[in-house]
Protein backbone atom coordinates (compact mmCIF):
# COMPACT_ATOMS: atom_id res chain seq x y z
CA UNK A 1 28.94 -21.09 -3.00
CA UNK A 2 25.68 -20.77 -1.63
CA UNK A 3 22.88 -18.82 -1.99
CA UNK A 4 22.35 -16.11 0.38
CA UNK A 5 18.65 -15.69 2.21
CA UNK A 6 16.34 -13.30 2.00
CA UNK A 7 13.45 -13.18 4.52
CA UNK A 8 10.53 -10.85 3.58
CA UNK A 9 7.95 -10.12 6.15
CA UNK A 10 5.11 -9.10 5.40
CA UNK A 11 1.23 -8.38 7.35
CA UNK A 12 -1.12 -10.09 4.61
CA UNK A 13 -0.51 -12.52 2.16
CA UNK A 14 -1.91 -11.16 -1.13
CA UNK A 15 -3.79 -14.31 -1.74
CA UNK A 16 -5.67 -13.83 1.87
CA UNK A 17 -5.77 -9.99 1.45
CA UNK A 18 -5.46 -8.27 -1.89
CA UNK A 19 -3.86 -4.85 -0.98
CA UNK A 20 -0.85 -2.78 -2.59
CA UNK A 21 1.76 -3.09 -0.01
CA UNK A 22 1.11 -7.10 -0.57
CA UNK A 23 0.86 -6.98 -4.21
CA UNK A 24 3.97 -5.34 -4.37
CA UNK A 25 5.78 -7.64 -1.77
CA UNK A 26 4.61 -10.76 -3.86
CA UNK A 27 5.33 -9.40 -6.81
CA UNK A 28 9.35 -8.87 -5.31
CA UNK A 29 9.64 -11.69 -4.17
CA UNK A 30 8.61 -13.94 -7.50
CA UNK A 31 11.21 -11.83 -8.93
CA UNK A 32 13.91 -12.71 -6.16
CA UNK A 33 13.28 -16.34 -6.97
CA UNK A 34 15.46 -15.81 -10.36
CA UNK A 35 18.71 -14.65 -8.67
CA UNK A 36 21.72 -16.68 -9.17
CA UNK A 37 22.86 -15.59 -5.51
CA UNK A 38 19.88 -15.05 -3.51
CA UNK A 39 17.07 -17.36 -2.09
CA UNK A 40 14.09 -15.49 -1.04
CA UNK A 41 11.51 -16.87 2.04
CA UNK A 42 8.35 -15.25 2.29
CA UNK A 43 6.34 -15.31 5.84
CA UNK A 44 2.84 -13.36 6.25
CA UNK A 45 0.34 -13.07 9.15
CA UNK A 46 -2.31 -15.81 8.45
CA UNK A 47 -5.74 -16.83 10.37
CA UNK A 48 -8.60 -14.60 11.04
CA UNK A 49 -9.95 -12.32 10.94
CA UNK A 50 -8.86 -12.11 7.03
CA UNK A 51 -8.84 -16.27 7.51
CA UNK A 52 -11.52 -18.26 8.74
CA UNK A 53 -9.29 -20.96 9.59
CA UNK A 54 -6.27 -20.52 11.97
CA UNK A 55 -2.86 -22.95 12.63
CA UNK A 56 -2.79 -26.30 11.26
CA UNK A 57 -1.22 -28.04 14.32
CA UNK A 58 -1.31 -27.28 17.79
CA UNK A 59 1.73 -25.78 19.59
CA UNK A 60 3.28 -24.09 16.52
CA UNK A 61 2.82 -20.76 15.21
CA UNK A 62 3.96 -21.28 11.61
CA UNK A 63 3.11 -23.13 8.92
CA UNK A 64 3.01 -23.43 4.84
CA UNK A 65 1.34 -20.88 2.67
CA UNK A 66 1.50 -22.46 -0.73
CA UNK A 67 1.19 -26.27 -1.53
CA UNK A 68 3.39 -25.71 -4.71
CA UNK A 69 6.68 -23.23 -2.95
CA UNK A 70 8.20 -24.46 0.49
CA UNK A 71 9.52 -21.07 0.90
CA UNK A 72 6.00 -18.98 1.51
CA UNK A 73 5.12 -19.00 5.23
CA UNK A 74 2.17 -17.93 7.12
CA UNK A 75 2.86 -16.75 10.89
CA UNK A 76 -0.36 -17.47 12.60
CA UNK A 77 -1.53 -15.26 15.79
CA UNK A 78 -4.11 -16.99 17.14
CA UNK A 79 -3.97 -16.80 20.74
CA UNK A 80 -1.95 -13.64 20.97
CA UNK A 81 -3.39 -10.09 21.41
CA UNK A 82 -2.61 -7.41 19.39
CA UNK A 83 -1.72 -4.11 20.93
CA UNK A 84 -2.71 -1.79 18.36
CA UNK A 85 -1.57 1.94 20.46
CA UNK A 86 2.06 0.15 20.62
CA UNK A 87 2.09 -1.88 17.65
CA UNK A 88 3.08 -5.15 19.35
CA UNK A 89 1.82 -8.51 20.68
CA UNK A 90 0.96 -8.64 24.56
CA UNK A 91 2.50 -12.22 24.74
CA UNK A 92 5.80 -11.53 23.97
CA UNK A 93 6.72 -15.76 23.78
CA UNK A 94 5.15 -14.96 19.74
CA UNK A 95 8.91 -13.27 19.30
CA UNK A 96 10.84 -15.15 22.09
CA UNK A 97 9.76 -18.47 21.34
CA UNK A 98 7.96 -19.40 17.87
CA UNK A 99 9.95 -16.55 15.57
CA UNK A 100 13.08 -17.27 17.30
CA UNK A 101 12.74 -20.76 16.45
CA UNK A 102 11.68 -19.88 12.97
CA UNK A 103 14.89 -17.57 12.23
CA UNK A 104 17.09 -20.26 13.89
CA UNK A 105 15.64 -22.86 11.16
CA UNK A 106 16.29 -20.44 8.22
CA UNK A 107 18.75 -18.57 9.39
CA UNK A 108 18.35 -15.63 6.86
CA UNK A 109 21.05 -13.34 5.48
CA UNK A 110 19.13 -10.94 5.21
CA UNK A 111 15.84 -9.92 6.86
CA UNK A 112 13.51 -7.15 4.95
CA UNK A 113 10.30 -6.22 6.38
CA UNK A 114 7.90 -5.03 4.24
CA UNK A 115 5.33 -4.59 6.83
CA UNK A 116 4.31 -5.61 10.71
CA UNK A 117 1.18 -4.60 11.82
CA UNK A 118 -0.52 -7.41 13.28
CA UNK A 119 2.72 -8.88 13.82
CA UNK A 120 4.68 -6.17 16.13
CA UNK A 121 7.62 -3.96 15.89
CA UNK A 122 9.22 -6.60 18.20
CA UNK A 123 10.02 -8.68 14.89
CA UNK A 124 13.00 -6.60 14.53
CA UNK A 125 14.47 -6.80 17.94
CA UNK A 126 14.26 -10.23 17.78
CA UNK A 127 16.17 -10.50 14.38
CA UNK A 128 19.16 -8.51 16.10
CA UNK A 129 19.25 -10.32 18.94
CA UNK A 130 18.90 -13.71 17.44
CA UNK A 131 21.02 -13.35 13.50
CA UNK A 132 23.38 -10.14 15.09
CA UNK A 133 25.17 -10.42 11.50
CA UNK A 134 21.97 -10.46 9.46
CA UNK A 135 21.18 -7.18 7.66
CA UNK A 136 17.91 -5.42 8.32
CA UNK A 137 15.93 -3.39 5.74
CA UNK A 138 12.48 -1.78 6.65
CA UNK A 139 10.38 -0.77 3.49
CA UNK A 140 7.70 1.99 4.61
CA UNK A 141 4.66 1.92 2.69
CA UNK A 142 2.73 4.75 4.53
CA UNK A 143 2.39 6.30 7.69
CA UNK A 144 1.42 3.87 10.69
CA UNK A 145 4.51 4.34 12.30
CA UNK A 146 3.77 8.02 13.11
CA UNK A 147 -0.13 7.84 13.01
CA UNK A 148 -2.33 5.97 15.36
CA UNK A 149 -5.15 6.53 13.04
CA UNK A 150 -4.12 3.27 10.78
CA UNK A 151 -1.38 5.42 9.51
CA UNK A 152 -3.29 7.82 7.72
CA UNK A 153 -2.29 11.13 8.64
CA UNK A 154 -5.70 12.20 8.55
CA UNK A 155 -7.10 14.01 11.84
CA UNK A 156 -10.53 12.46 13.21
CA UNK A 157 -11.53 16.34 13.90
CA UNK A 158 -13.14 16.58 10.52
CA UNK A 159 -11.01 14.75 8.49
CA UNK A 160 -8.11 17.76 8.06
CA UNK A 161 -4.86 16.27 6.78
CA UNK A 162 -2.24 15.73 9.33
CA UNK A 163 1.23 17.06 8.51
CA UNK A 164 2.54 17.05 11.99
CA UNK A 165 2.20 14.69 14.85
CA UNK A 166 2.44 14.85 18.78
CA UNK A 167 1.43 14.18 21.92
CA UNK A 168 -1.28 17.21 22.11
CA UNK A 169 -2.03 16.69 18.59
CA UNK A 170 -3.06 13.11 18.69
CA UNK A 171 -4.60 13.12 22.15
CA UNK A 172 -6.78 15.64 20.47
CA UNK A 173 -7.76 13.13 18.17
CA UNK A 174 -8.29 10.74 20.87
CA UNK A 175 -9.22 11.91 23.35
CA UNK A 176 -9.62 8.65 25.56
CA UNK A 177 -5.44 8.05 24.81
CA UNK A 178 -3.49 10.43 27.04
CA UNK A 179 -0.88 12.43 25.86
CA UNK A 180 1.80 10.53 27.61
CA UNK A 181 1.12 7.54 25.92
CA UNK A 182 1.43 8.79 22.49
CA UNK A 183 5.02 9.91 23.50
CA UNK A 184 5.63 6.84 24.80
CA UNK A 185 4.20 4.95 21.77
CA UNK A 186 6.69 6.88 19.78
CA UNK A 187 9.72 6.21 22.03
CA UNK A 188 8.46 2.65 21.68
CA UNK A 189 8.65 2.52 18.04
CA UNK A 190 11.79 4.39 17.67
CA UNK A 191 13.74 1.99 19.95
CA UNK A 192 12.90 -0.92 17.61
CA UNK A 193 13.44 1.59 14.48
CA UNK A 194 17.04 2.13 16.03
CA UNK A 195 17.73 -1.78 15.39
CA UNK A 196 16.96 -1.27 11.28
CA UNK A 197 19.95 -1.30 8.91
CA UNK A 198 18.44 0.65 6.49
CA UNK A 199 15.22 2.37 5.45
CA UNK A 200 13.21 2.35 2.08
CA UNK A 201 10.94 5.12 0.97
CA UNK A 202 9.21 4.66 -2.36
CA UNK A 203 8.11 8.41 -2.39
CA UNK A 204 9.95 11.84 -2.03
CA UNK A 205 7.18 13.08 0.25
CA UNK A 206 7.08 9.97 2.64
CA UNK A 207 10.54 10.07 2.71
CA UNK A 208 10.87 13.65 4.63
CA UNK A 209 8.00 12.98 6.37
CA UNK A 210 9.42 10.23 8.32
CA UNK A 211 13.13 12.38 8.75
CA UNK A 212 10.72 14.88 9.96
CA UNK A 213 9.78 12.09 12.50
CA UNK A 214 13.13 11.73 13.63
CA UNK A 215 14.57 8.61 10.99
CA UNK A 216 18.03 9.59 10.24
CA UNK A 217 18.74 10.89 6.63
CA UNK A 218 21.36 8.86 5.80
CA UNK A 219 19.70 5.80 6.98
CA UNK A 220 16.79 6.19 4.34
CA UNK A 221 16.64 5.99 0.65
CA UNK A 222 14.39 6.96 -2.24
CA UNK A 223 13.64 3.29 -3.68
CA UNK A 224 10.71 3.51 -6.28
CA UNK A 225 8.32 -0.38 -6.16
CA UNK A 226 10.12 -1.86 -9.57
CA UNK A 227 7.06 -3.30 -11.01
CA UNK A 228 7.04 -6.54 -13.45
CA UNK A 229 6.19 -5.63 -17.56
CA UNK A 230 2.58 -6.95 -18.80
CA UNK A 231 1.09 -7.32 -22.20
CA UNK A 232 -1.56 -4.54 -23.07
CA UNK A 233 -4.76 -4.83 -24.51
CA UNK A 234 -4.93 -2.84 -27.77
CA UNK A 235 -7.57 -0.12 -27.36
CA UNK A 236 -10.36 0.84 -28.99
CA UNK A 237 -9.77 3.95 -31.55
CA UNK A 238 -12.39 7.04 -32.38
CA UNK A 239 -14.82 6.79 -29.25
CA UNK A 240 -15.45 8.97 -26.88
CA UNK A 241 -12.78 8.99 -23.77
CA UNK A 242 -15.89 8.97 -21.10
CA UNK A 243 -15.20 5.18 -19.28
CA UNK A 244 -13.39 6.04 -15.99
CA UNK A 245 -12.22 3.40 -13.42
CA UNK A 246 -11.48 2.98 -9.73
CA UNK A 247 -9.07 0.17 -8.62
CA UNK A 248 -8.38 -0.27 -5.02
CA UNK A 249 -9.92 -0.64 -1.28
CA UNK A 250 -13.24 0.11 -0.40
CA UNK A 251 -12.50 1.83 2.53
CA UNK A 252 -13.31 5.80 3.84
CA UNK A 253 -9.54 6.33 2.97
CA UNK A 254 -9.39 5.27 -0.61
CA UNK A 255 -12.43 7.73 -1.53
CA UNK A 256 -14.66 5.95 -3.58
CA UNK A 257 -17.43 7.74 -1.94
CA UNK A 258 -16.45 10.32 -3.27
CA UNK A 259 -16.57 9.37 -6.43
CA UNK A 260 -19.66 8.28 -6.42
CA UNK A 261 -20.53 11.78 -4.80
CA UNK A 262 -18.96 13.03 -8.54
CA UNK A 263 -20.92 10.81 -10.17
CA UNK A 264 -24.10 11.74 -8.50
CA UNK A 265 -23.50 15.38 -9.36
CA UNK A 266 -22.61 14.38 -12.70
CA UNK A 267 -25.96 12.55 -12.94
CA UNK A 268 -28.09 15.35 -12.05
CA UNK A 269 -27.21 16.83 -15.43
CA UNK A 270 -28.91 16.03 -18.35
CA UNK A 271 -25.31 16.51 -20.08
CA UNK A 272 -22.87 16.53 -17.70
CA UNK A 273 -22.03 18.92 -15.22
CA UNK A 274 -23.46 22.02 -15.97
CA UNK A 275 -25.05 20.62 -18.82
CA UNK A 276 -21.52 20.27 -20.96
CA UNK A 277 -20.55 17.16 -22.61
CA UNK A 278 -21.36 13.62 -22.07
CA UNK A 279 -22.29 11.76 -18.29
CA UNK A 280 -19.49 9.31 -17.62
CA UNK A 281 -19.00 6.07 -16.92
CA UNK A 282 -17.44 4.31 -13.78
CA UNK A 283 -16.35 1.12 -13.05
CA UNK A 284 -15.82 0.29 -9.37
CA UNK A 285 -13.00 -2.47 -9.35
CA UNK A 286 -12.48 -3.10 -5.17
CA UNK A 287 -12.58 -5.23 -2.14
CA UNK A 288 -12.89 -5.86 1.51
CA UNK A 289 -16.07 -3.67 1.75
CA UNK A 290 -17.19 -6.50 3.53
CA UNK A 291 -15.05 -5.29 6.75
CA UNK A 292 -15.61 -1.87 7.20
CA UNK A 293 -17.97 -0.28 9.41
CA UNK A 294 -21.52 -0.56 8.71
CA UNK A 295 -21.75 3.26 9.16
CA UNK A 296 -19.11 3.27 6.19
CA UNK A 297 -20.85 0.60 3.99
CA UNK A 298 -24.70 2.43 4.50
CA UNK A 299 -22.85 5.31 2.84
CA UNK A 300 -21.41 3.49 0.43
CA UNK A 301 -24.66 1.58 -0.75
CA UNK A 302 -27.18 4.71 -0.59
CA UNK A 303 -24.06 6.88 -2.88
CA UNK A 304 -24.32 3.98 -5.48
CA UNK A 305 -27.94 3.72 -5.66
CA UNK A 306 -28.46 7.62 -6.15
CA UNK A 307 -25.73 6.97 -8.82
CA UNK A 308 -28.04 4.83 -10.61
CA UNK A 309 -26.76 3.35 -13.99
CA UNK A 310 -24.18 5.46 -14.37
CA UNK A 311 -22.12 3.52 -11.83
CA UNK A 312 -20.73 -0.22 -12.07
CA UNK A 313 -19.91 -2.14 -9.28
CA UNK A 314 -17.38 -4.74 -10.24
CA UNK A 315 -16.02 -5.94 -7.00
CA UNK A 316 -12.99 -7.88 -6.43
CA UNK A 317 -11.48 -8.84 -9.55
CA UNK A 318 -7.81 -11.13 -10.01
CA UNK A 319 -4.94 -9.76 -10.73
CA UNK A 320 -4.33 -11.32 -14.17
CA UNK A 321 -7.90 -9.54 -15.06
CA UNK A 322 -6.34 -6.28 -14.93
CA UNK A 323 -4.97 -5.50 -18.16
CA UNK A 324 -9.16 -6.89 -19.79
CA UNK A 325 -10.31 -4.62 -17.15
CA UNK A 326 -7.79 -1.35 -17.73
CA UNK A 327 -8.54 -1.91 -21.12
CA UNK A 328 -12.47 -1.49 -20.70
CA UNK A 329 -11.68 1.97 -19.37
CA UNK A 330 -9.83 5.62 -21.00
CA UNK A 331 -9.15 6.87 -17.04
CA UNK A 332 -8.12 5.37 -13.92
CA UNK A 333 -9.36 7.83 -10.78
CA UNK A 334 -7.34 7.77 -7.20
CA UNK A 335 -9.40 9.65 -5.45
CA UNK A 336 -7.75 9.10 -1.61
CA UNK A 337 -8.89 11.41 0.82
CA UNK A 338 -5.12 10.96 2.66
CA UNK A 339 -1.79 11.70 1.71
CA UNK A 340 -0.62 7.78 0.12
CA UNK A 341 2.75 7.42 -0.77
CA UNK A 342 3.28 5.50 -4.22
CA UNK A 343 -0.09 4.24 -4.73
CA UNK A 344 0.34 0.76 -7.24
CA UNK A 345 -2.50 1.65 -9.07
CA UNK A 346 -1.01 4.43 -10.58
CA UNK A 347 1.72 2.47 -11.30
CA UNK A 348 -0.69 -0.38 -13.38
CA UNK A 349 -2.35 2.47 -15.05
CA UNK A 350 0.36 3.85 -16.30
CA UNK A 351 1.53 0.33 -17.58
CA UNK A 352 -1.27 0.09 -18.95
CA UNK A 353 -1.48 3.75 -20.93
CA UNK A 354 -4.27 4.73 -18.45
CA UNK A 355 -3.67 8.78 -17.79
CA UNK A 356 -4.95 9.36 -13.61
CA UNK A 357 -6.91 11.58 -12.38
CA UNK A 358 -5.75 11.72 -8.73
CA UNK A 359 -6.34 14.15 -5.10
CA UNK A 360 -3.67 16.63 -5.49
CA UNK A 361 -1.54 15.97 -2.50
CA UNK A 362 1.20 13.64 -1.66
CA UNK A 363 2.66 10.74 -3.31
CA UNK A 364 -0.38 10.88 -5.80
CA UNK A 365 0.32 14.25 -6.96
CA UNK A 366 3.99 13.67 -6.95
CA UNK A 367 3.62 9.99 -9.11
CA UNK A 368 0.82 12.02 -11.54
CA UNK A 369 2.43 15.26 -12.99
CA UNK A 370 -0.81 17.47 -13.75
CA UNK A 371 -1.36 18.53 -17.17
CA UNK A 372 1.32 15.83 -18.27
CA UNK A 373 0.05 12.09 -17.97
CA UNK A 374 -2.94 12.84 -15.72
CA UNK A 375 -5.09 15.70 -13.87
CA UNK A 376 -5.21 16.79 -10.32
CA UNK A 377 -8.43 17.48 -8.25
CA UNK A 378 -9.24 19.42 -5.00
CA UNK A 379 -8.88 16.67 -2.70
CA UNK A 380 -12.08 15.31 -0.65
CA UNK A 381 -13.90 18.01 -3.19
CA UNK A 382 -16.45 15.97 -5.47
CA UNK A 383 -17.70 18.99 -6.70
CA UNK A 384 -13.85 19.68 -8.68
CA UNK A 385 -13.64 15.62 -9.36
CA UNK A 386 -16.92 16.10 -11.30
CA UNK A 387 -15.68 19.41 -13.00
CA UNK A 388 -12.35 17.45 -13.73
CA UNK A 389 -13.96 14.05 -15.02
CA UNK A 390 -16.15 15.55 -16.96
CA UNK A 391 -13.13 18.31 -18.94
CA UNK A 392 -11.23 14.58 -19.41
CA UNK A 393 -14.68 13.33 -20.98
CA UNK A 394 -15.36 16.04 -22.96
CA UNK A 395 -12.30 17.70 -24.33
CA UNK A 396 -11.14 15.95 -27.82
CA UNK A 397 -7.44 15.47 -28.10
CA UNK A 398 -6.89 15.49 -24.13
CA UNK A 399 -6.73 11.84 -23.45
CA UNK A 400 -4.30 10.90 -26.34
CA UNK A 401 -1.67 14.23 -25.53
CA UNK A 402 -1.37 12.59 -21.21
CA UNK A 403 -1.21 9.07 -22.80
CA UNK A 404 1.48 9.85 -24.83
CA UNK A 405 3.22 12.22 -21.27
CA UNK A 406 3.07 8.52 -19.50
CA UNK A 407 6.31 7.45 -18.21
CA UNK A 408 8.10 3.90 -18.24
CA UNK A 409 7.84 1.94 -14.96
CA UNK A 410 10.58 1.01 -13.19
CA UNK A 411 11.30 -2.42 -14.26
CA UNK A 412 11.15 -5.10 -11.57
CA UNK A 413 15.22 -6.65 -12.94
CA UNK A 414 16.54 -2.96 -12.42
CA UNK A 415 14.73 -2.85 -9.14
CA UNK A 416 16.09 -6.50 -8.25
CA UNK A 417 19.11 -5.95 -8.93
CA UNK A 418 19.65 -2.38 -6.98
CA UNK A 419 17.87 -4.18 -4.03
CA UNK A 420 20.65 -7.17 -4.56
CA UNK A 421 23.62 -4.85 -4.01
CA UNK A 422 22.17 -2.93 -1.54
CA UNK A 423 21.79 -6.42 0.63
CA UNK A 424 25.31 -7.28 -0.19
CA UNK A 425 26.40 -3.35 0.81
CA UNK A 426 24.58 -3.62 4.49
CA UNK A 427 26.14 -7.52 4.63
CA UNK A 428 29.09 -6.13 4.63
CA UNK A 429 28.94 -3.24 6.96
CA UNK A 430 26.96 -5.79 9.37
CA UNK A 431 29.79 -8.07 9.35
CA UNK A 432 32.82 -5.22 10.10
CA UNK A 433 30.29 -3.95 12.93
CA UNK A 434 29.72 -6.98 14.78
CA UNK A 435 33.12 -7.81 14.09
């Protein structure tokens, strides 16, 4: 008998873009590759801007991602525009012709998209149209579906969180969009939604967000990222618990800034904030600062200089660094100033017996239970990050009673394996429906 395919689809490749949402994809697929019954295929967006270099050969849109495993992809866009209101590619012969002919050489079982921006929500359509009996699973990492503003959830009047979205709301935060657009944007979306098998929602609050939306109940699950067991580094005993680390994007999203707002405050103490305990340490583990806007990366720059040696920049690090690197610090900070859903990093810290101290809202205060195996903070509010750094730096006893309140991750072969007969389950169900 032979083994049944899985496509994943994904918008970066991790190894062109290092990002959760990819991370977690690669990491899911690797672990796919063991199954006695299934054969995973892996295609990502490739070329710029993330690439400097677009398609190999003219005429095709697809091409190999890995010189060592003839089943990663890259789907190049070169060529195409990118509609980013509708979340789709002007040229619809991308869908029509080049993944058409891609599914027809494949011919997947099972199709699970773990992402399409710069790709287009017209991916799915085409899977129905072209494998009718293929299953189709739709993993939702955050909000983009809903939210025009990169899927943040986070108003541009001010930065207020975002728990409700329409028309008015987000003409109101652009303004040059009309209203009717936005409801036709989310008709848009909703039509290719319709087409989706089944939905994944690693988070209790994304999940209800999107029914709020208008996703079915019973056609979305609770499915935490299963995450792959590492080695630890031992740590060092009878020090003080003052080393602090941020892992993530550099972006105005992921709030470094204002960390290093904390960390200013924290400098301007001879002892701390307020003058009590020790000043911290933080090391700034990151990437793609490179691409943001200059307005953002002034900011960032002139908030690490008035940080002054208190600060480290590390910079983009590799991903079999990071148990040296969680080792080197007592606290891992997720500072996001918007709502995430199941943030990765808080996952690796906890592998890692790293308590978080995390903005108190969403899937970060839902993953980090306060008090327990980390501590919440006001979020956006460097002012209560500082208070709350420097109570984990300075209070004896603290960081050893949340290390020991850290729960086991869910393992990657438990998280295989439910994915596995949920495939099988929709297989099924595809086959009596077309039938």
């Amino acid at each position: 008998m032979r083994r049944r395919k899985v496509l994943y689809v994904l918008h970066n490749h991790p190894k062109t873009r290092p990002g959760g949402a990819e991370a977690y994809a690669f990491e899911t697929y690797l672990a796919m590759r063991a199954s006695p019954d299934w054969e995973p295929i892996l295609v990502a967006k490739g070329g710029p801007p993330l690439q400097p270099i677009g398609r190999l050969h003219s005429g095709t849109q697809f091409g190999p991602a890995s010189v060592d495993d003839p089943n990663q992809y890259f789907c190049y866009t070169d060529g195409y525009g990118y509609d980013w209101i509708y979340g789709t590619t002007t040229d619809k012969e991308l869908y029509t012709k080049h993944f058409r002919g891609f599914l027809d050489a494949i011919r997947p079982d099972v199709v699970h998209f773990q992402h399409t921006q710069f790709l287009g929500y017209d991916l799915i359509r085409e899977v129905r149209n072209t494998l009718p009996h293929a299953a189709i699973l739709y993993t939702l990492h955050e909000f983009m579906p809903i939210c025009h503003r990169q899927g943040q959830m986070v108003r541009t009047i001010a930065n207020e969180l975002c728990d409700e979205e329409s028309p008015r709301r987000c003409h109101e935060c652009f303004p040059d969009i009309d209203p009717q657009t936005f409801f036709m944007r989310k008709r848009f979306v909703q039509s290719h939604f319709a087409l989706v098998d089944r939905f994944i929602a690693p988070s209790h609050f994304l999940l209800e967000r999107y029914v709020e939306w208008g996703i079915p109940r019973d056609r979305i699950l609770f499915e935490d990222y299963g995450r792959t067991a590492v080695a630890r580094f031992a740590s060092d005993h009878d020090r003080p618990r003052d080393r602090f680390g941020f892992f993530g994007q550099f972006n105005p999203y992921k709030g470094a800034d204002v960390l290093l707002e904390a960390m200013k405050l924290l400098g301007l103490a001879s002892e701390g904030l307020d003058g009590e305990g020790p000043v911290p340490h933080v090391w700034l583990h990151g990437a793609n600062l490179d691409i943001q806007a200059g307005e953002f990366q002034t900011r960032f720059r002139e908030l690490l200089e008035s940080a002054g040696d208190n600060v480290t920049l590390v910079g983009t690090y590799r991903h079999a660094d990071l148990a040296r690197l969680m080792a080197n610090v007592d606290w891992v900070v997720v500072p996001s100033i918007w709502w995430e859903n199941s943030p990765l990093v808080i996952q690796e810290a906890f592998m890692h017996g790293r308590p978080v101290l995390c903005s108190d809202i969403g899937g970060m205060a839902e993953k980090v239970e306060n008090g327990v195996n980390g501590l919440h903070f006001a979020v956006g509010d460097p002012e209560d990050l500082a208070r709350t750094m420097a109570r984990a730096a300075g209070s004896p006893g603290l960081w050893e009673t949340l290390r020991a309140g850290i729960p086991q991750i869910y393992p990657m072969d438990q998280h295989v394996q439910r994915l596995t007969e949920l495939y099988g389950h929709l297989l099924e169900g595809r086959d009596a429906s077309v039938a």
